[in-house]
C-alpha atoms as a PDB file:
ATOM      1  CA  UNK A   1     -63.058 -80.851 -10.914  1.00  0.00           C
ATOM      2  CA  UNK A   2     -62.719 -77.056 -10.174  1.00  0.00           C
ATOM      3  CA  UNK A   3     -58.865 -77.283 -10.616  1.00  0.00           C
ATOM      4  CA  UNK A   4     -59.724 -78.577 -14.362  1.00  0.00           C
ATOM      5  CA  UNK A   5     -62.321 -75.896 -14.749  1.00  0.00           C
ATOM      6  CA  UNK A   6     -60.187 -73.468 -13.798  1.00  0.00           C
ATOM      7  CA  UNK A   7     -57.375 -74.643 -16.445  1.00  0.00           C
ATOM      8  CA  UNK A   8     -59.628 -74.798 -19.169  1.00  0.00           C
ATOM      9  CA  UNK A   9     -60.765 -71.222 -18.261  1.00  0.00           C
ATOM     10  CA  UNK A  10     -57.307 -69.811 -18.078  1.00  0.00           C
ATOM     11  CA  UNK A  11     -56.513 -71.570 -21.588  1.00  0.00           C
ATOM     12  CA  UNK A  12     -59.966 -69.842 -22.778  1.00  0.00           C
ATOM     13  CA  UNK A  13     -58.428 -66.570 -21.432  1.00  0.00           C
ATOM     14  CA  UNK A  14     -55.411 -66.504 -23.071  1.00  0.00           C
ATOM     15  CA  UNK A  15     -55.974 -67.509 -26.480  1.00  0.00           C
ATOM     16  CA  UNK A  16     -59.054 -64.700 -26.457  1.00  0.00           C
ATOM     17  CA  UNK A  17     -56.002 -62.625 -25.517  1.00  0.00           C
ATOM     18  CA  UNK A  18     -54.414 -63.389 -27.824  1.00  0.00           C
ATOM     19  CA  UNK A  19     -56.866 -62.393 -30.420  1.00  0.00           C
ATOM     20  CA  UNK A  20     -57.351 -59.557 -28.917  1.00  0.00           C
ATOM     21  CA  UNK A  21     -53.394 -58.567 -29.745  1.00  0.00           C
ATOM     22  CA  UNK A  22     -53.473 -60.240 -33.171  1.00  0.00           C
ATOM     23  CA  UNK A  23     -56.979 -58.423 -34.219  1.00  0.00           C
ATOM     24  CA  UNK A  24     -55.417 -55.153 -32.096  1.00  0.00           C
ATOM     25  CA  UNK A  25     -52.221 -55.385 -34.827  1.00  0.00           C
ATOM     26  CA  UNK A  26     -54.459 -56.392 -37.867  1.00  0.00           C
ATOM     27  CA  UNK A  27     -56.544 -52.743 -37.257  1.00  0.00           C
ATOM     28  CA  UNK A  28     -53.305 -50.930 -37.332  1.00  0.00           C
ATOM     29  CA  UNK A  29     -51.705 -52.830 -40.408  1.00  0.00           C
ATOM     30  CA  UNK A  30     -55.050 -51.771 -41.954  1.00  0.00           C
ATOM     31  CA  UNK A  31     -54.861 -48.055 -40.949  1.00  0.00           C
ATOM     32  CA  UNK A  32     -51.428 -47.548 -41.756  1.00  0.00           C
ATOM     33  CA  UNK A  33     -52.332 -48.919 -45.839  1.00  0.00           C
ATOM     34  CA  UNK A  34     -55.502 -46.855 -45.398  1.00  0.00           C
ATOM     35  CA  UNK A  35     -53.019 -43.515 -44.896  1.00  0.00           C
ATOM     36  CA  UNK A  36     -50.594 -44.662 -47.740  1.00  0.00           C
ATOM     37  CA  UNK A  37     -53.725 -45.132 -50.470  1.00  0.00           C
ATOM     38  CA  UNK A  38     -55.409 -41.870 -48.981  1.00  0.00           C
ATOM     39  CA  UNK A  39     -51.957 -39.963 -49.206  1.00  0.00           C
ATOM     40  CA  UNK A  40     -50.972 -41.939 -53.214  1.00  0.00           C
ATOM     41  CA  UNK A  41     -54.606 -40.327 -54.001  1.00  0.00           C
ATOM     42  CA  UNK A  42     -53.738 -36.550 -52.797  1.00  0.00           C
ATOM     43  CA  UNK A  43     -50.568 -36.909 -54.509  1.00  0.00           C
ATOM     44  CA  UNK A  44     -52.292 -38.211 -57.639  1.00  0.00           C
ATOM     45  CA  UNK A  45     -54.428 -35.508 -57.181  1.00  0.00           C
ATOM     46  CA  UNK A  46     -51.630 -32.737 -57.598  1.00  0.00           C
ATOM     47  CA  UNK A  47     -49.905 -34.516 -60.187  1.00  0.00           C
ATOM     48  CA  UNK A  48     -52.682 -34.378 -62.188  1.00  0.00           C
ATOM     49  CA  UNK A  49     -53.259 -30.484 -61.125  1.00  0.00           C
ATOM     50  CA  UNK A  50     -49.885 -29.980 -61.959  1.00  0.00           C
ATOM     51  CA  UNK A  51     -50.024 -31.080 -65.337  1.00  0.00           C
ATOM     52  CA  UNK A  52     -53.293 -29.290 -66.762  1.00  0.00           C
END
């Protein structure tokens, strides 16, 4: 009974792991296209200084 407990548990463990890592890459996808769109507005930003 424990041995199955124990299995189950494990299995729990890694797949919260593994959520962990997938929600861990997801954040840093996200900030990465946060920096582009905040660095396309600055550069809009002069562009658009530039030309008045």
């Amino acid at each position: 009974m424990f041995g199955r407990l124990n299995t189950r548990l494990d299995r729990a463990d890694a797949q919260i792991n593994a959520l962990i890592e997938e929600n861990r890459a997801f954040r840093e996808s996200q900030q990465l296209q946060l920096a582009a769109i905040i660095g396309n507005g600055r550069r809009i930003d002069r562009l658009e200084q530039q030309a008045s």
